[in-house]
C-alpha atoms as a PDB file:
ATOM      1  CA  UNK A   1      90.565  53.278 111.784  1.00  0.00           C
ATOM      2  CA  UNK A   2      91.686  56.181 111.024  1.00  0.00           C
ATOM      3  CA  UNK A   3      94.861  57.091 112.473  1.00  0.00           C
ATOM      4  CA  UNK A   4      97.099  59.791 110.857  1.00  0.00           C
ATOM      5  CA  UNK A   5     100.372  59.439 112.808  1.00  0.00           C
ATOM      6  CA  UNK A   6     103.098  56.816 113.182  1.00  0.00           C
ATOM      7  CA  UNK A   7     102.576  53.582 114.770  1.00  0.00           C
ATOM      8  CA  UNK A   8     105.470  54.838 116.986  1.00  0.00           C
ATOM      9  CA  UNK A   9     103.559  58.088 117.836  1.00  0.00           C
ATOM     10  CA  UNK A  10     100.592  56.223 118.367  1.00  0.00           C
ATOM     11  CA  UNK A  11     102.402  54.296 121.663  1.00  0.00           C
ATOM     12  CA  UNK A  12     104.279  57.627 122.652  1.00  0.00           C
ATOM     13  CA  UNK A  13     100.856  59.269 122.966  1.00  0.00           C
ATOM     14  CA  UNK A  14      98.864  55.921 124.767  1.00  0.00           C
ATOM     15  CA  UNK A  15     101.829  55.491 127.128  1.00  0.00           C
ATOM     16  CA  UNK A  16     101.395  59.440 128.173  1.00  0.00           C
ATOM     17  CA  UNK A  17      97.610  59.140 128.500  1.00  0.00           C
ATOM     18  CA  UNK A  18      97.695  58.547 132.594  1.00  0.00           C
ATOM     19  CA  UNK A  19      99.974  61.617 132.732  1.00  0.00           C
ATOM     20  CA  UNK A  20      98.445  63.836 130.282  1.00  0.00           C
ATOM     21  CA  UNK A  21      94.386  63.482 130.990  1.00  0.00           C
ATOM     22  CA  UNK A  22      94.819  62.154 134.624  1.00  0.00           C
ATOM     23  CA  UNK A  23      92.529  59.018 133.698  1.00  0.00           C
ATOM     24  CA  UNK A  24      94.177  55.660 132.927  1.00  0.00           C
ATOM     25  CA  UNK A  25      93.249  54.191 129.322  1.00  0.00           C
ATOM     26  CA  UNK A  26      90.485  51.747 130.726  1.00  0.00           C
ATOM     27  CA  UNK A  27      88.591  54.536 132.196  1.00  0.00           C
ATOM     28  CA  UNK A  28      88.371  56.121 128.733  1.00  0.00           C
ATOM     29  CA  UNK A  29      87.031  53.079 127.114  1.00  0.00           C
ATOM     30  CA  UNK A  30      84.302  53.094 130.059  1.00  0.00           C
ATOM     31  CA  UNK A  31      83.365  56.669 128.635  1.00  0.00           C
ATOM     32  CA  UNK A  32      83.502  55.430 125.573  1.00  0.00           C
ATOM     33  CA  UNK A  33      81.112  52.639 126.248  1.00  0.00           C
ATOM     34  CA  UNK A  34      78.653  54.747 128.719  1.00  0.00           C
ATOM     35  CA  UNK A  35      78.647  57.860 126.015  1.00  0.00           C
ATOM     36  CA  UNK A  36      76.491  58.605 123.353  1.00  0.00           C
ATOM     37  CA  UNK A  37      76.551  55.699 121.374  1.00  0.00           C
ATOM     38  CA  UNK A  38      78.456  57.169 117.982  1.00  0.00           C
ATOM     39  CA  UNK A  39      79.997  54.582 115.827  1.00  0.00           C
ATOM     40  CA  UNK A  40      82.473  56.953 113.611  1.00  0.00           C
ATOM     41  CA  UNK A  41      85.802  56.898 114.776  1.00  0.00           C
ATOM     42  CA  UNK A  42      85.688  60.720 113.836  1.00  0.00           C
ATOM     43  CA  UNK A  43      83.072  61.318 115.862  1.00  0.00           C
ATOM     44  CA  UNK A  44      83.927  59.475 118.731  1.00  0.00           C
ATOM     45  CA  UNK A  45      87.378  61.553 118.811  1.00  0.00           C
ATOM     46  CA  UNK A  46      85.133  64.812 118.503  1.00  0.00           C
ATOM     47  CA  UNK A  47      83.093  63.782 121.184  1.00  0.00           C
ATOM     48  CA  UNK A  48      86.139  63.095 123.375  1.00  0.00           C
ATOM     49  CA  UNK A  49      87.628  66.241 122.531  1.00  0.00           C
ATOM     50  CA  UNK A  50      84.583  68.405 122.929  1.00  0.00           C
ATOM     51  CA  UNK A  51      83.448  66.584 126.181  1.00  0.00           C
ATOM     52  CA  UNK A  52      86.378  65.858 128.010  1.00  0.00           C
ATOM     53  CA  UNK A  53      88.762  68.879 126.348  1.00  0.00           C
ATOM     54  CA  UNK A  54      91.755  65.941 125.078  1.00  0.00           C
ATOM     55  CA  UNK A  55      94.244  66.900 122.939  1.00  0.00           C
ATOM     56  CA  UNK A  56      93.201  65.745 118.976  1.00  0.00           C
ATOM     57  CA  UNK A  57      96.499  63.326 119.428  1.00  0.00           C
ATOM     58  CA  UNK A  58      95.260  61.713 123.119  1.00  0.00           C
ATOM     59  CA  UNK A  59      91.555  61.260 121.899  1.00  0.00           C
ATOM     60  CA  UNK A  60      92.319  59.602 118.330  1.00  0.00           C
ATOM     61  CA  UNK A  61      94.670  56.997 120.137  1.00  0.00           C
ATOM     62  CA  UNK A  62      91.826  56.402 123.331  1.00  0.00           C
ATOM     63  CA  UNK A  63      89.344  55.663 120.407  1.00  0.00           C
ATOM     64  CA  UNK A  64      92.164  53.526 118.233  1.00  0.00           C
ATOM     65  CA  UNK A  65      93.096  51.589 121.215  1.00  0.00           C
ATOM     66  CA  UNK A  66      89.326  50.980 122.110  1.00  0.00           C
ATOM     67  CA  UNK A  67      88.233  49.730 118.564  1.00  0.00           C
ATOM     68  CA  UNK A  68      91.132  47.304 118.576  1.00  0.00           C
ATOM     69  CA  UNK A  69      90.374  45.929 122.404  1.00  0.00           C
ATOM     70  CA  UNK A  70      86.609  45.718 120.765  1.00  0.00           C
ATOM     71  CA  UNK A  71      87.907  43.893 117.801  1.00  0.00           C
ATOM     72  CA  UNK A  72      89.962  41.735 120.153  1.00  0.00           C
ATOM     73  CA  UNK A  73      87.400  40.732 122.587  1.00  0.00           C
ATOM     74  CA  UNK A  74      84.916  39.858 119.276  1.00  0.00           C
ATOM     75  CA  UNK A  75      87.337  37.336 117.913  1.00  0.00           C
ATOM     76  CA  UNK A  76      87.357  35.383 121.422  1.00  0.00           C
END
């Protein structure tokens, strides 16, 4: 994963998501899911950015957060 900010950034930005994009986290990862399919983390942050206009710093931690839920859920 390829996250290029602080583990303490990282939270600051997922705890503003609601605020900043208007969506709560779990609707993101149902984008994620529904969209196009692309299994890069780079590419799922461009497509975020590009499709939904996020900040680079909102859509890397929505696709961070969603690959470790996904990694979560695989281990159960």
């Amino acid at each position: 994963m390829a996250l290029h900010h602080s583990e303490e950034t990282h939270q600051m930005l997922v705890a503003r998501i609601p605020d900043a994009t208007g969506r709560p986290l779990h609707e993101w990862f149902g984008h994620i899911d529904n969209g196009p399919g692309l299994l890069r983390f780079d590419d799922r942050v461009r497509w975020l950015r590009d499709e939904y206009g996020l900040a680079h710093g909102h859509a890397t931690a929505i696709v961070h957060e969603h690959a470790l839920k996904k990694a979560h859920r695989s281990f159960e």
